[in-house]
PDB file of N, CA and C in Angstrom:
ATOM      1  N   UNK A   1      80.647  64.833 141.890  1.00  0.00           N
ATOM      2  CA  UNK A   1      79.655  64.544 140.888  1.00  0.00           C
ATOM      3  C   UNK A   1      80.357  63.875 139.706  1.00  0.00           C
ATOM      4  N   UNK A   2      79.950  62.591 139.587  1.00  0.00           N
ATOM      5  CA  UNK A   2      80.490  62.018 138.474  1.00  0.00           C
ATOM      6  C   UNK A   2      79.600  61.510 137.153  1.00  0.00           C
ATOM      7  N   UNK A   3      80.308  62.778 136.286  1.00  0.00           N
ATOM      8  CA  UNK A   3      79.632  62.251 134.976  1.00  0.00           C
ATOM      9  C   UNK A   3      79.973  60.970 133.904  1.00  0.00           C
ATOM     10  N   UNK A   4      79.313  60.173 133.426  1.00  0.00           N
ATOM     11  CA  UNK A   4      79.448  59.228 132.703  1.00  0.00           C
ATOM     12  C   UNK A   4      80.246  59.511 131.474  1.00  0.00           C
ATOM     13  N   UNK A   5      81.555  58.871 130.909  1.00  0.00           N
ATOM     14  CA  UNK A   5      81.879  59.287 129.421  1.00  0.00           C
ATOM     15  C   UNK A   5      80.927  58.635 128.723  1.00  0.00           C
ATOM     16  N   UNK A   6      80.500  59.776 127.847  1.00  0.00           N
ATOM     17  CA  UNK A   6      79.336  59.105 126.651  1.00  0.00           C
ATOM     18  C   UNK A   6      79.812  57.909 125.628  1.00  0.00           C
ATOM     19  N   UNK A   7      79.091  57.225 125.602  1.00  0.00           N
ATOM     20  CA  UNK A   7      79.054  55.960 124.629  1.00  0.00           C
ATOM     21  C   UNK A   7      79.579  56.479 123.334  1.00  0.00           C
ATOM     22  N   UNK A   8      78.334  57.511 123.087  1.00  0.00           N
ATOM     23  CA  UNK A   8      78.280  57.914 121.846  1.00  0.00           C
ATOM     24  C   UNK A   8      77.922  59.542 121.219  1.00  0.00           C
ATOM     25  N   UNK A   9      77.810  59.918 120.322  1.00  0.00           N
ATOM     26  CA  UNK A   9      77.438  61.100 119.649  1.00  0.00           C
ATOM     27  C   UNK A   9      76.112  61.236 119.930  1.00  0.00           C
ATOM     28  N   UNK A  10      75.342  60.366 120.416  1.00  0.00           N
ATOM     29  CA  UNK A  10      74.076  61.074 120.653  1.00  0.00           C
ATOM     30  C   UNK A  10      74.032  61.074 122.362  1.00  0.00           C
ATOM     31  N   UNK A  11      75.006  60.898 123.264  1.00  0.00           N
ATOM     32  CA  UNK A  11      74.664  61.016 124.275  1.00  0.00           C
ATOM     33  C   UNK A  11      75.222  62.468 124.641  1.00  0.00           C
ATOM     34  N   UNK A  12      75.750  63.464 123.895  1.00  0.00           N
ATOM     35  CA  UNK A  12      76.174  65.076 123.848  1.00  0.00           C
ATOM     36  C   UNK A  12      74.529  65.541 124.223  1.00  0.00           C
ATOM     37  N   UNK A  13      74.512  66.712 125.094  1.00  0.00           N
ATOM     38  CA  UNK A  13      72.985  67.314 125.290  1.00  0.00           C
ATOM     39  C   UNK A  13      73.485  68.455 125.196  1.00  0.00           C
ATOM     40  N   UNK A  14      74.279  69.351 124.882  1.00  0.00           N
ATOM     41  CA  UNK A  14      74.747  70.736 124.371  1.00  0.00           C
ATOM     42  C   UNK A  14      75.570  71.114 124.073  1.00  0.00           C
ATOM     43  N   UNK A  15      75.565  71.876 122.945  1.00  0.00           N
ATOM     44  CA  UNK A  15      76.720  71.965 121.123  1.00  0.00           C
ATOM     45  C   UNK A  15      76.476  73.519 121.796  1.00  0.00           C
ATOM     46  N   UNK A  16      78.067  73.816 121.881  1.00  0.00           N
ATOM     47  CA  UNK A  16      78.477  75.125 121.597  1.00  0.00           C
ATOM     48  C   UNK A  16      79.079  75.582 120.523  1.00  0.00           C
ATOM     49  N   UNK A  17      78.735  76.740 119.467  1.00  0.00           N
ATOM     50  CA  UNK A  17      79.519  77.145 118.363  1.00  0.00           C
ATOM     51  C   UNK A  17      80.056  78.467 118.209  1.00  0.00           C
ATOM     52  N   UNK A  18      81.131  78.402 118.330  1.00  0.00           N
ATOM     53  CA  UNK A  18      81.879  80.013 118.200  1.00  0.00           C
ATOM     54  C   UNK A  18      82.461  79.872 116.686  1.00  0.00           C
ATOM     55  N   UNK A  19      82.556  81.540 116.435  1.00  0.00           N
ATOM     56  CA  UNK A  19      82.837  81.813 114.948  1.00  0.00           C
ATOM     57  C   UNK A  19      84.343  82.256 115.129  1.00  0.00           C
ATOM     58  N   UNK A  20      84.699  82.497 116.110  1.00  0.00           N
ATOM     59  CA  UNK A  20      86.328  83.384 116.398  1.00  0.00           C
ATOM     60  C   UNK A  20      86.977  82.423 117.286  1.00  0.00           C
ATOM     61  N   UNK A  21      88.648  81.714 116.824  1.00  0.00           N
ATOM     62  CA  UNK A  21      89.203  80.817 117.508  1.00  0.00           C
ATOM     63  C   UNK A  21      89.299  81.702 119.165  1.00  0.00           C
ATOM     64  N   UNK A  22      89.541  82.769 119.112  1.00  0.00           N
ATOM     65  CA  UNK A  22      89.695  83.680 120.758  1.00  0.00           C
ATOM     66  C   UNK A  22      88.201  83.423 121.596  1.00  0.00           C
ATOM     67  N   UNK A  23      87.292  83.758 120.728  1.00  0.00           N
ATOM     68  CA  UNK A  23      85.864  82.877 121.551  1.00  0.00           C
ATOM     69  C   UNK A  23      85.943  81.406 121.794  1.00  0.00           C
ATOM     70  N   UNK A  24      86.495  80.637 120.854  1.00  0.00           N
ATOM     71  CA  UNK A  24      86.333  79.257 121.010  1.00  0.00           C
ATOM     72  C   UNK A  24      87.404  78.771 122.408  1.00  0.00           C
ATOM     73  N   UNK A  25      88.598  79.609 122.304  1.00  0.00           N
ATOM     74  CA  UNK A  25      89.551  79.095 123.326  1.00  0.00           C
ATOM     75  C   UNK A  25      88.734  79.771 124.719  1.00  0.00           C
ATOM     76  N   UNK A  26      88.292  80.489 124.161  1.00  0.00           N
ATOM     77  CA  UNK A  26      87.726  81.451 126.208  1.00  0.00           C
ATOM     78  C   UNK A  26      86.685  79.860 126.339  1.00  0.00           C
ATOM     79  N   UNK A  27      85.610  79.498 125.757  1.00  0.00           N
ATOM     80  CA  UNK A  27      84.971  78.111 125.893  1.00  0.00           C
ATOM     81  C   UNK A  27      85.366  77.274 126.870  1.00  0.00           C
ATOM     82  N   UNK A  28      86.927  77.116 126.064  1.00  0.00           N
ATOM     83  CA  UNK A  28      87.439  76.007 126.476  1.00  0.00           C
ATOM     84  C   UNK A  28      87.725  75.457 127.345  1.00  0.00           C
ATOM     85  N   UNK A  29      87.723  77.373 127.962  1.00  0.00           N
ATOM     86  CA  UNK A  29      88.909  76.978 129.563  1.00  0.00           C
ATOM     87  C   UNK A  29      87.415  76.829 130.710  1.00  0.00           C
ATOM     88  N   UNK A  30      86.297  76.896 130.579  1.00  0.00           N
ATOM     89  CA  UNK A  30      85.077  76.715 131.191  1.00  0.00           C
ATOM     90  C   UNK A  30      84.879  75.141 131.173  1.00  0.00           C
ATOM     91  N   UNK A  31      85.194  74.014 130.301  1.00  0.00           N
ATOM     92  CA  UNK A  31      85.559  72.762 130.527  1.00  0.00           C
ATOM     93  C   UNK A  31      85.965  72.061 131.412  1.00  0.00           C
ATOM     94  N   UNK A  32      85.460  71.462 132.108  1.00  0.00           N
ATOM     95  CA  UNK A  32      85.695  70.679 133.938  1.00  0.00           C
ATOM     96  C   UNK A  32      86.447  69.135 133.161  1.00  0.00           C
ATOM     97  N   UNK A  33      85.973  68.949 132.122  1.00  0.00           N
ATOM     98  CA  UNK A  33      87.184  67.817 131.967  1.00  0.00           C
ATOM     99  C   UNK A  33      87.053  67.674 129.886  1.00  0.00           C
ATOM    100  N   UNK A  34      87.758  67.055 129.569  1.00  0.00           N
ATOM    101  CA  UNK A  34      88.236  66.663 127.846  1.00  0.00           C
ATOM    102  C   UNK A  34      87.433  65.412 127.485  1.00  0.00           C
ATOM    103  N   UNK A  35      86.692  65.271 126.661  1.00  0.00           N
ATOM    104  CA  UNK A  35      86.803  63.666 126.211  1.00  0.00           C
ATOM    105  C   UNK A  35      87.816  63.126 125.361  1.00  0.00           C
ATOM    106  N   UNK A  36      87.994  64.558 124.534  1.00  0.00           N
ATOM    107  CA  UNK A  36      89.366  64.017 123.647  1.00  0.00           C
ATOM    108  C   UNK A  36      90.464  64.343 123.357  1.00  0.00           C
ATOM    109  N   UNK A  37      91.136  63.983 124.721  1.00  0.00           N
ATOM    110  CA  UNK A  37      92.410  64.583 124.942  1.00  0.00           C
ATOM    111  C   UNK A  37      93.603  63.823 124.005  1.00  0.00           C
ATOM    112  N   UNK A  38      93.196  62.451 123.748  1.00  0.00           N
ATOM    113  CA  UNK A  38      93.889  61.655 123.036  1.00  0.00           C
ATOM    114  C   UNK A  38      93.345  61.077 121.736  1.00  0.00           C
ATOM    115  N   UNK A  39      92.714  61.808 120.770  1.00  0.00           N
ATOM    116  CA  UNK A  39      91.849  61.985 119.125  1.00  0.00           C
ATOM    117  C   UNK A  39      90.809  61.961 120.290  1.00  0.00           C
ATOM    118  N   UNK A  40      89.551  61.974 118.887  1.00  0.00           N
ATOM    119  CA  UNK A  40      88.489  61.928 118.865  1.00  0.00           C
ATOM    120  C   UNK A  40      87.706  60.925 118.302  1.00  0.00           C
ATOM    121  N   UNK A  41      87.416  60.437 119.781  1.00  0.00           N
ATOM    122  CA  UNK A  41      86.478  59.071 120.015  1.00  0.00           C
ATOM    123  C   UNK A  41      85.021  58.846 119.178  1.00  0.00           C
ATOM    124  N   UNK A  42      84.944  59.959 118.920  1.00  0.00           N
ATOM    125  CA  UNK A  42      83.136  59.850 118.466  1.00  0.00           C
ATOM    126  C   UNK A  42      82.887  59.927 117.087  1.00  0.00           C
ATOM    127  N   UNK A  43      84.136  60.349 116.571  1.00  0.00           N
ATOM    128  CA  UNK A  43      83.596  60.928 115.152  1.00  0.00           C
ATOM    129  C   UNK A  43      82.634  61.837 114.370  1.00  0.00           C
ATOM    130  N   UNK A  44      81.933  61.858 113.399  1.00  0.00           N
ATOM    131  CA  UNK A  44      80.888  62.654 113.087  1.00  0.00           C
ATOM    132  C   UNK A  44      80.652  62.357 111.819  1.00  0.00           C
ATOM    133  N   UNK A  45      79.553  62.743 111.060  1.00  0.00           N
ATOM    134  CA  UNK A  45      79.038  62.182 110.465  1.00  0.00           C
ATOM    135  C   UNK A  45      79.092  62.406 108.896  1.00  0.00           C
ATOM    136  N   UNK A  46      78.606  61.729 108.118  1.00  0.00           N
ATOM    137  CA  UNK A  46      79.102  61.842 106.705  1.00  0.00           C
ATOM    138  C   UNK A  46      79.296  62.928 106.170  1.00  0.00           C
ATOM    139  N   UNK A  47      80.259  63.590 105.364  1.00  0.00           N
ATOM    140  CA  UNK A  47      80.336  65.064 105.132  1.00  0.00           C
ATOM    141  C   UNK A  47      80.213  66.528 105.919  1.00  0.00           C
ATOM    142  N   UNK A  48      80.642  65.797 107.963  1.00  0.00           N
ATOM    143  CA  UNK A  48      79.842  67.380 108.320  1.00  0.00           C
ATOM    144  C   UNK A  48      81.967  66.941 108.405  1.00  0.00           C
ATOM    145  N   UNK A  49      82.231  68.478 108.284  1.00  0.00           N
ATOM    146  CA  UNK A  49      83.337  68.857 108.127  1.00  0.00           C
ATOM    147  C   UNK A  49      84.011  69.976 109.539  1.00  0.00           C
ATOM    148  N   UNK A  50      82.998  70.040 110.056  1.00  0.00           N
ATOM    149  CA  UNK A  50      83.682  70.606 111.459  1.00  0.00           C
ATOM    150  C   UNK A  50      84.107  70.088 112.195  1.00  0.00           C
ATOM    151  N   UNK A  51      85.053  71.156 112.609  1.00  0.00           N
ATOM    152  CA  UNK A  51      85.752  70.497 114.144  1.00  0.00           C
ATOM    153  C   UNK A  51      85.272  70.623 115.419  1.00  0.00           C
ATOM    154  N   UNK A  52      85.480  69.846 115.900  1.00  0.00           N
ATOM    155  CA  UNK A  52      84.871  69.949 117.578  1.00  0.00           C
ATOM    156  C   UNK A  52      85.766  69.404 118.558  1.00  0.00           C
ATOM    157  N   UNK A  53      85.471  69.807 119.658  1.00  0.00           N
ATOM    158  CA  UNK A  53      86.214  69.595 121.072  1.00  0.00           C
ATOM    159  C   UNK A  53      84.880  68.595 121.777  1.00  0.00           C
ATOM    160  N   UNK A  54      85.139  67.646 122.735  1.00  0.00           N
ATOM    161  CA  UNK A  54      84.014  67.306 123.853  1.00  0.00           C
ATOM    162  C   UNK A  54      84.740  67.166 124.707  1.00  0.00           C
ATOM    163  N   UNK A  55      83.732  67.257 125.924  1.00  0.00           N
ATOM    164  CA  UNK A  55      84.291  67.386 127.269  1.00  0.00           C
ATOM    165  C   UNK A  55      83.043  67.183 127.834  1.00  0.00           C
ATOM    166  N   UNK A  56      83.014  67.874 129.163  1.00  0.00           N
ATOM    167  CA  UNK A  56      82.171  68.096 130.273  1.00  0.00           C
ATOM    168  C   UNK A  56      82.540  69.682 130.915  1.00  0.00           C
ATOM    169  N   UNK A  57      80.958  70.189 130.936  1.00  0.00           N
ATOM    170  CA  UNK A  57      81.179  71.052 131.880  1.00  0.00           C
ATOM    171  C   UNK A  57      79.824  70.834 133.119  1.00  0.00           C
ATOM    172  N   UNK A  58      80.405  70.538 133.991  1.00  0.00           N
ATOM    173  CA  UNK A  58      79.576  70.237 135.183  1.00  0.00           C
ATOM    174  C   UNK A  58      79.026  68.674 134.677  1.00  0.00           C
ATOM    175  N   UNK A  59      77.735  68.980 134.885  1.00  0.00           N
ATOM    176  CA  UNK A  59      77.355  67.761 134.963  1.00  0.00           C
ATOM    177  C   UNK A  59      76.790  67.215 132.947  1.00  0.00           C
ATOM    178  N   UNK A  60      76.965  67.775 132.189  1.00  0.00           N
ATOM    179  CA  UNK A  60      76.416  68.100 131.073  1.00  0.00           C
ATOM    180  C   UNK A  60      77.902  67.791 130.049  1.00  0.00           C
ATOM    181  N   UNK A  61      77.438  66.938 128.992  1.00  0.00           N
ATOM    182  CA  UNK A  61      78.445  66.161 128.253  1.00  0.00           C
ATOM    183  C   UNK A  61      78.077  67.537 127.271  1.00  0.00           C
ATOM    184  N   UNK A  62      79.356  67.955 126.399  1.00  0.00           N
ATOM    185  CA  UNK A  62      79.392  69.386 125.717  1.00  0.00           C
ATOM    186  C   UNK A  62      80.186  68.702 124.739  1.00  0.00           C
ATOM    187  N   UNK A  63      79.751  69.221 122.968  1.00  0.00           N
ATOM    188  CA  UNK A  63      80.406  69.795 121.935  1.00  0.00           C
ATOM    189  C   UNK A  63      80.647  70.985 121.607  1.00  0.00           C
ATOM    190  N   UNK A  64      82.150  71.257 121.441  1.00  0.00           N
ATOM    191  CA  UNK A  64      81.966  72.675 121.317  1.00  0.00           C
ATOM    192  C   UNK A  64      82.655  72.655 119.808  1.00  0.00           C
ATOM    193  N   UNK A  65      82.112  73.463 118.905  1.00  0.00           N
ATOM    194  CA  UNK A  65      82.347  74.078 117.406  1.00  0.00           C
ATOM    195  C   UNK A  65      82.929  74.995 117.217  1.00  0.00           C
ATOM    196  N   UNK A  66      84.052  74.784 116.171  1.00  0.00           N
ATOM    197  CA  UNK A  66      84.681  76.101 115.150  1.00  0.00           C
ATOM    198  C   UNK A  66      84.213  76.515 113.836  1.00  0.00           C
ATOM    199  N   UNK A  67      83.165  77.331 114.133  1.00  0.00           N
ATOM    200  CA  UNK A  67      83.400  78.283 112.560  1.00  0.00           C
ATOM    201  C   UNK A  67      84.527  77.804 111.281  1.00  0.00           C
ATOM    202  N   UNK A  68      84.561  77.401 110.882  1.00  0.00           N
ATOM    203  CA  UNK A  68      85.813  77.592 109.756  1.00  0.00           C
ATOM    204  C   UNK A  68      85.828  79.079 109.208  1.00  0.00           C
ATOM    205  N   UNK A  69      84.499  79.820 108.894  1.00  0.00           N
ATOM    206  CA  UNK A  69      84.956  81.028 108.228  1.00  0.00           C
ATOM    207  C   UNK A  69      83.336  81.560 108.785  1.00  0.00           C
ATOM    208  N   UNK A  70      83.620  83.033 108.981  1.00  0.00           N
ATOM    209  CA  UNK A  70      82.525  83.772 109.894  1.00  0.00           C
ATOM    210  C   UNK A  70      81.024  83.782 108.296  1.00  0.00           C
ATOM    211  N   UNK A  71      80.035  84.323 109.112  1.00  0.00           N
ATOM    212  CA  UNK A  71      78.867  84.210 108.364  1.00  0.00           C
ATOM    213  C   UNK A  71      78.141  83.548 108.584  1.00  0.00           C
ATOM    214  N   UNK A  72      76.449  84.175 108.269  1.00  0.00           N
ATOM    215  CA  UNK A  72      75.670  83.345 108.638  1.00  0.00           C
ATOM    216  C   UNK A  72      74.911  82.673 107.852  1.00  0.00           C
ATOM    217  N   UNK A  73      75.796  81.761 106.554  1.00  0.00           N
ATOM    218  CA  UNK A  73      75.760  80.863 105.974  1.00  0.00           C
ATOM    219  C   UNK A  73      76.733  79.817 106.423  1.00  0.00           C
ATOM    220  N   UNK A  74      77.549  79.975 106.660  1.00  0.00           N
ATOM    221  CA  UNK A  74      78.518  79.268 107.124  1.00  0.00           C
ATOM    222  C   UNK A  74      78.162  78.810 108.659  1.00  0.00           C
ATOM    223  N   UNK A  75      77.454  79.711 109.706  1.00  0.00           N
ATOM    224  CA  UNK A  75      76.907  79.176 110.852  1.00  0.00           C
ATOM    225  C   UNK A  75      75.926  78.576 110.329  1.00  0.00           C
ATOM    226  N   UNK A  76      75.210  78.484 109.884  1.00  0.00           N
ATOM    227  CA  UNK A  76      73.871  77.948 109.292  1.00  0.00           C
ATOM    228  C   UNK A  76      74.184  76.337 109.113  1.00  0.00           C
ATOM    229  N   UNK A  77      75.618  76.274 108.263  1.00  0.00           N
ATOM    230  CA  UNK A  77      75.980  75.019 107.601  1.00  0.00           C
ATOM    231  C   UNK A  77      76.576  74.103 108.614  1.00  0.00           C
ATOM    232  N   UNK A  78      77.035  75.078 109.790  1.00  0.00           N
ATOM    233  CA  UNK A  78      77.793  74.665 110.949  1.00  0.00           C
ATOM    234  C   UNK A  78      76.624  73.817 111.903  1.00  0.00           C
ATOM    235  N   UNK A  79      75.623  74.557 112.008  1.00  0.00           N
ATOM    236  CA  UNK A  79      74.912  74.462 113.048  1.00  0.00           C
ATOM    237  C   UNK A  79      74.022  72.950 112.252  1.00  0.00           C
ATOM    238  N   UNK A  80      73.650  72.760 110.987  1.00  0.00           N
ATOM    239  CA  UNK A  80      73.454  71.645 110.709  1.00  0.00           C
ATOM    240  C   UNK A  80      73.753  70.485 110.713  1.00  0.00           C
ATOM    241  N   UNK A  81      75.368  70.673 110.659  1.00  0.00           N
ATOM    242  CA  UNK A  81      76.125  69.621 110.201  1.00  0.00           C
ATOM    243  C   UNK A  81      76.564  68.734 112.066  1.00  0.00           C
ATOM    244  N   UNK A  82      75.861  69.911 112.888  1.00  0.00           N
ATOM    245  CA  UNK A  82      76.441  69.338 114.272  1.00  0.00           C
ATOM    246  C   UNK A  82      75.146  68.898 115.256  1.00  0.00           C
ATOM    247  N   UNK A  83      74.122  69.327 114.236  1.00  0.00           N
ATOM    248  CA  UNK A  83      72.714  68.780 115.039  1.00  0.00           C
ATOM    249  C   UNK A  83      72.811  66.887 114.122  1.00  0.00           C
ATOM    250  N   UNK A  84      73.207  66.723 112.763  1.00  0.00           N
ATOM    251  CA  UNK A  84      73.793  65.652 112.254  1.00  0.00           C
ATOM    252  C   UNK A  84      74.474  64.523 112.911  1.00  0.00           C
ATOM    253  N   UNK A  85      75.598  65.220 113.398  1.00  0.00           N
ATOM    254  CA  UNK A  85      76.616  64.459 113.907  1.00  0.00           C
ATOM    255  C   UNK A  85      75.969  63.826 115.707  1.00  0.00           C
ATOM    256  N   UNK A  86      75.420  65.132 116.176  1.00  0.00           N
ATOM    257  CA  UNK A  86      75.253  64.876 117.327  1.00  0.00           C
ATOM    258  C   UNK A  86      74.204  65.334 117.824  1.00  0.00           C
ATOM    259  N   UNK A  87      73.211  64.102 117.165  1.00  0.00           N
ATOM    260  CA  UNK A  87      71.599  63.636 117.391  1.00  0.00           C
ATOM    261  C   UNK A  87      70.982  64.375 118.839  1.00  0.00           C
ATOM    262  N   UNK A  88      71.641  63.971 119.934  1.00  0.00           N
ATOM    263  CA  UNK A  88      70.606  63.838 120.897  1.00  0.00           C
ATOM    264  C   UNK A  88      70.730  65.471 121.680  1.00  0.00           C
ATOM    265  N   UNK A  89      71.388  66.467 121.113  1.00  0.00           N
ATOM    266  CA  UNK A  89      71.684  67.680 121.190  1.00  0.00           C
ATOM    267  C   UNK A  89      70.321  68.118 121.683  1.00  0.00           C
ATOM    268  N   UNK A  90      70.082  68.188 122.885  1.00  0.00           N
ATOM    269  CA  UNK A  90      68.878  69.675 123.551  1.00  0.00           C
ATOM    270  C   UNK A  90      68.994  71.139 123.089  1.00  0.00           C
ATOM    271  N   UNK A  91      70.207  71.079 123.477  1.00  0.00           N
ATOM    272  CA  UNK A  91      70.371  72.660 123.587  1.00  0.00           C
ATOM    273  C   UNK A  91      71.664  73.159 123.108  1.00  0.00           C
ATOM    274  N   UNK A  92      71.419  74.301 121.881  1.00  0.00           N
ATOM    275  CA  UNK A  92      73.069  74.521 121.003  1.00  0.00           C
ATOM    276  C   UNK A  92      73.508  76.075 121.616  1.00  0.00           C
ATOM    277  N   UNK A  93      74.082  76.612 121.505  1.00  0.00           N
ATOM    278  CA  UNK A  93      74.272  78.022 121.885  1.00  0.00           C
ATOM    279  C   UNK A  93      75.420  78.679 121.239  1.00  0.00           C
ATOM    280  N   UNK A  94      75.104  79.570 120.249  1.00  0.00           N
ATOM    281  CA  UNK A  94      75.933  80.892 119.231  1.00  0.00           C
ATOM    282  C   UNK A  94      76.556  81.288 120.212  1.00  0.00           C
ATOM    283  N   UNK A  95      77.852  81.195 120.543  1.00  0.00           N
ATOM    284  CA  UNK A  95      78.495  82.302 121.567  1.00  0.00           C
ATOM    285  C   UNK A  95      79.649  82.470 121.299  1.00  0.00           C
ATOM    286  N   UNK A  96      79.826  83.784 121.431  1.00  0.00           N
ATOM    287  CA  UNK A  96      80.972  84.852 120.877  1.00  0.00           C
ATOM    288  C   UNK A  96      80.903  86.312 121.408  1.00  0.00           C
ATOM    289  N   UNK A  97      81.933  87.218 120.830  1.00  0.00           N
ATOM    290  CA  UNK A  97      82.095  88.546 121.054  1.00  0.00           C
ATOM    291  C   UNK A  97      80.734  89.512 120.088  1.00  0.00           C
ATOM    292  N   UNK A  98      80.309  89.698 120.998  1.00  0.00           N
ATOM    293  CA  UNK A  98      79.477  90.856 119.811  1.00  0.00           C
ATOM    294  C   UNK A  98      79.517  92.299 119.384  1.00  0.00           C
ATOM    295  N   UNK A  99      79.928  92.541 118.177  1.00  0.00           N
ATOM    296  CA  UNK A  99      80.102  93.626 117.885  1.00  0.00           C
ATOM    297  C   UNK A  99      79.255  94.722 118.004  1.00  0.00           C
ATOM    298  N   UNK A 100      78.075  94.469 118.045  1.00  0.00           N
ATOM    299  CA  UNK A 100      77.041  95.854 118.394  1.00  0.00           C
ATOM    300  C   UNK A 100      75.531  95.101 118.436  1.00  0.00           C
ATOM    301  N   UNK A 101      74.935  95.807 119.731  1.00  0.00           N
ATOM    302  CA  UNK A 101      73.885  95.478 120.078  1.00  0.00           C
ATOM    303  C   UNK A 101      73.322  96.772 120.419  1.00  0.00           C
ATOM    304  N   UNK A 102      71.824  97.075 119.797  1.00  0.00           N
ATOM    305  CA  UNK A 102      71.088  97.954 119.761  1.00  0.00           C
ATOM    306  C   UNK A 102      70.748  98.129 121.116  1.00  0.00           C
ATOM    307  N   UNK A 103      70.463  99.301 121.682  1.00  0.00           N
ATOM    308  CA  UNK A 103      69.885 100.056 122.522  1.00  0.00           C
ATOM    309  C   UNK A 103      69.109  98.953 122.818  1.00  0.00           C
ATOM    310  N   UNK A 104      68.951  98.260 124.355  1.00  0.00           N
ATOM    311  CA  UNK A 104      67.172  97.699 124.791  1.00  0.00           C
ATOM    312  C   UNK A 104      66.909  99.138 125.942  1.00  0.00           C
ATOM    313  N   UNK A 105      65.916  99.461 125.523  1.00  0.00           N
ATOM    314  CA  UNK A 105      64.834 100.356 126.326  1.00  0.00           C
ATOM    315  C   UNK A 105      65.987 101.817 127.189  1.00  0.00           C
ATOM    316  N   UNK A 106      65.981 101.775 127.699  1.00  0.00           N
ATOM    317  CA  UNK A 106      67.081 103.441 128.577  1.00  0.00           C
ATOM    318  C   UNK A 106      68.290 102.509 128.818  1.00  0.00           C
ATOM    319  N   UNK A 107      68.155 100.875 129.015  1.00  0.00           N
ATOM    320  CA  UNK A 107      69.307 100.533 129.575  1.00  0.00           C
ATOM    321  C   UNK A 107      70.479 100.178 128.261  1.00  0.00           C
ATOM    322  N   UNK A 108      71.403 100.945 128.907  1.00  0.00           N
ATOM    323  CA  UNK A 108      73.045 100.925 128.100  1.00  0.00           C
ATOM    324  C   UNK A 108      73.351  99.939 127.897  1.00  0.00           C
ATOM    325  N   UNK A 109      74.132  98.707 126.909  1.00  0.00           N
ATOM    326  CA  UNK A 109      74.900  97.753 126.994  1.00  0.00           C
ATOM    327  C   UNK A 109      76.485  98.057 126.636  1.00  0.00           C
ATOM    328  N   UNK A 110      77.188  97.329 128.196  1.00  0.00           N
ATOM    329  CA  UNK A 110      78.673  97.604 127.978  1.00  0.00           C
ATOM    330  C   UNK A 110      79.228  96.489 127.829  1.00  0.00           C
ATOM    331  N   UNK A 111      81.014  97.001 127.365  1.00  0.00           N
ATOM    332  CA  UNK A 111      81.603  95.545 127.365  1.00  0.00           C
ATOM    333  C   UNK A 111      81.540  95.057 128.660  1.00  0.00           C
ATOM    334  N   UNK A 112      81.757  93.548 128.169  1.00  0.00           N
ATOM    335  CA  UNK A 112      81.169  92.416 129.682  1.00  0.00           C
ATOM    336  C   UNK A 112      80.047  92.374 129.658  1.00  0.00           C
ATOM    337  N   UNK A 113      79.217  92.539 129.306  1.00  0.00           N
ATOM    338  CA  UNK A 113      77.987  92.020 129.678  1.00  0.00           C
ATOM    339  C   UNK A 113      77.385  91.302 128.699  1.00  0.00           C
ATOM    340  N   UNK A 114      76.498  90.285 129.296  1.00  0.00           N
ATOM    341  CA  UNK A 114      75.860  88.899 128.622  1.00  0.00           C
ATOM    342  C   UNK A 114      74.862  89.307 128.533  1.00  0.00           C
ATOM    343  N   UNK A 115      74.464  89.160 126.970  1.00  0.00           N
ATOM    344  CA  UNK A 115      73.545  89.186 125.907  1.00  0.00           C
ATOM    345  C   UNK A 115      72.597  87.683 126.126  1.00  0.00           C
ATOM    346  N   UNK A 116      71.466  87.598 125.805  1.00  0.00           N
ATOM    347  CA  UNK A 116      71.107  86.230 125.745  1.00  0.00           C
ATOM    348  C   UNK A 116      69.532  86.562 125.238  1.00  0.00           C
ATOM    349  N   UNK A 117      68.798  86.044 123.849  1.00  0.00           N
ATOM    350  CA  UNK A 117      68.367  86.689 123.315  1.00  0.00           C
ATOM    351  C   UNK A 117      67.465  85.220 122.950  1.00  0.00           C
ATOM    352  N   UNK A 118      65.804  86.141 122.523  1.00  0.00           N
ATOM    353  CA  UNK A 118      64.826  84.911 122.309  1.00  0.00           C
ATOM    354  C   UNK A 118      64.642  85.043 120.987  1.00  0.00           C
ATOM    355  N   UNK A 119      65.583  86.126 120.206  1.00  0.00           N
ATOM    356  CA  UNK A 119      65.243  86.403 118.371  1.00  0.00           C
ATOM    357  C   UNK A 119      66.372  86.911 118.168  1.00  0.00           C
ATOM    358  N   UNK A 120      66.442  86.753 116.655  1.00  0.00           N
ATOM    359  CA  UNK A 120      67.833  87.339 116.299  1.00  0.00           C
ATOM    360  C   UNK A 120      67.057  88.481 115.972  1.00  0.00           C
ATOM    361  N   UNK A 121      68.272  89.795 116.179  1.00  0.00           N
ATOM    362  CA  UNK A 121      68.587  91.067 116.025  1.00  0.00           C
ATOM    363  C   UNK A 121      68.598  91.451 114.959  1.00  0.00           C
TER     364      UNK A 121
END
């Protein structure tokens, strides 16, 4: 299956953002190939100040985001500045370690297991 290298910043269809470099590197290694192994081809856009990785995973051209500093002002500012940069974004996804998740219904949540949620908590 061969994916196309994107032209451009709007041909990305899903922005990943982790707040912890140990989340961002686990990301990484899920990456089937780099776009910018040698700088970064695409740039971004006036004043957004994050960093990003692109690649491919499977068939799906991926940005993935660093937090500079945890919070959810700082994700807030993150998550703007990368729907900015990279227009044609479908689908973004918060992913990281979570520190505590409430009881759903009798069933327990342990470590390892994937959370995936239609509201924040």
């Amino acid at each position: 299956m061969a994916v196309r290298r994107p032209s451009g910043r709007e041909d990305f269809e899903i922005g990943i953002i982790c707040a912890l470099p140990l989340e961002y590197n686990a990301v990484s290694l899920i990456f089937d190939e780099f776009w910018d192994e040698d700088g970064d081809p695409y740039g971004r856009a006036a004043g957004d100040h994050n960093n990003y990785t692109t690649g491919r995973i499977g068939k799906y051209n991926v940005v993935l985001a660093l937090l500079s500093h945890m919070g959810k002002t700082n994700a807030t500012s993150a998550a703007h500045s990368l729907r900015l940069s990279y227009s044609g974004l479908r689908f973004v996804f918060l992913v990281g370690i979570c520190g505590g998740v409430p009881r759903v219904g009798a069933e327990e949540i342990l470590l390892g297991d994937v959370v995936i949620s239609k509201t924040i908590v």
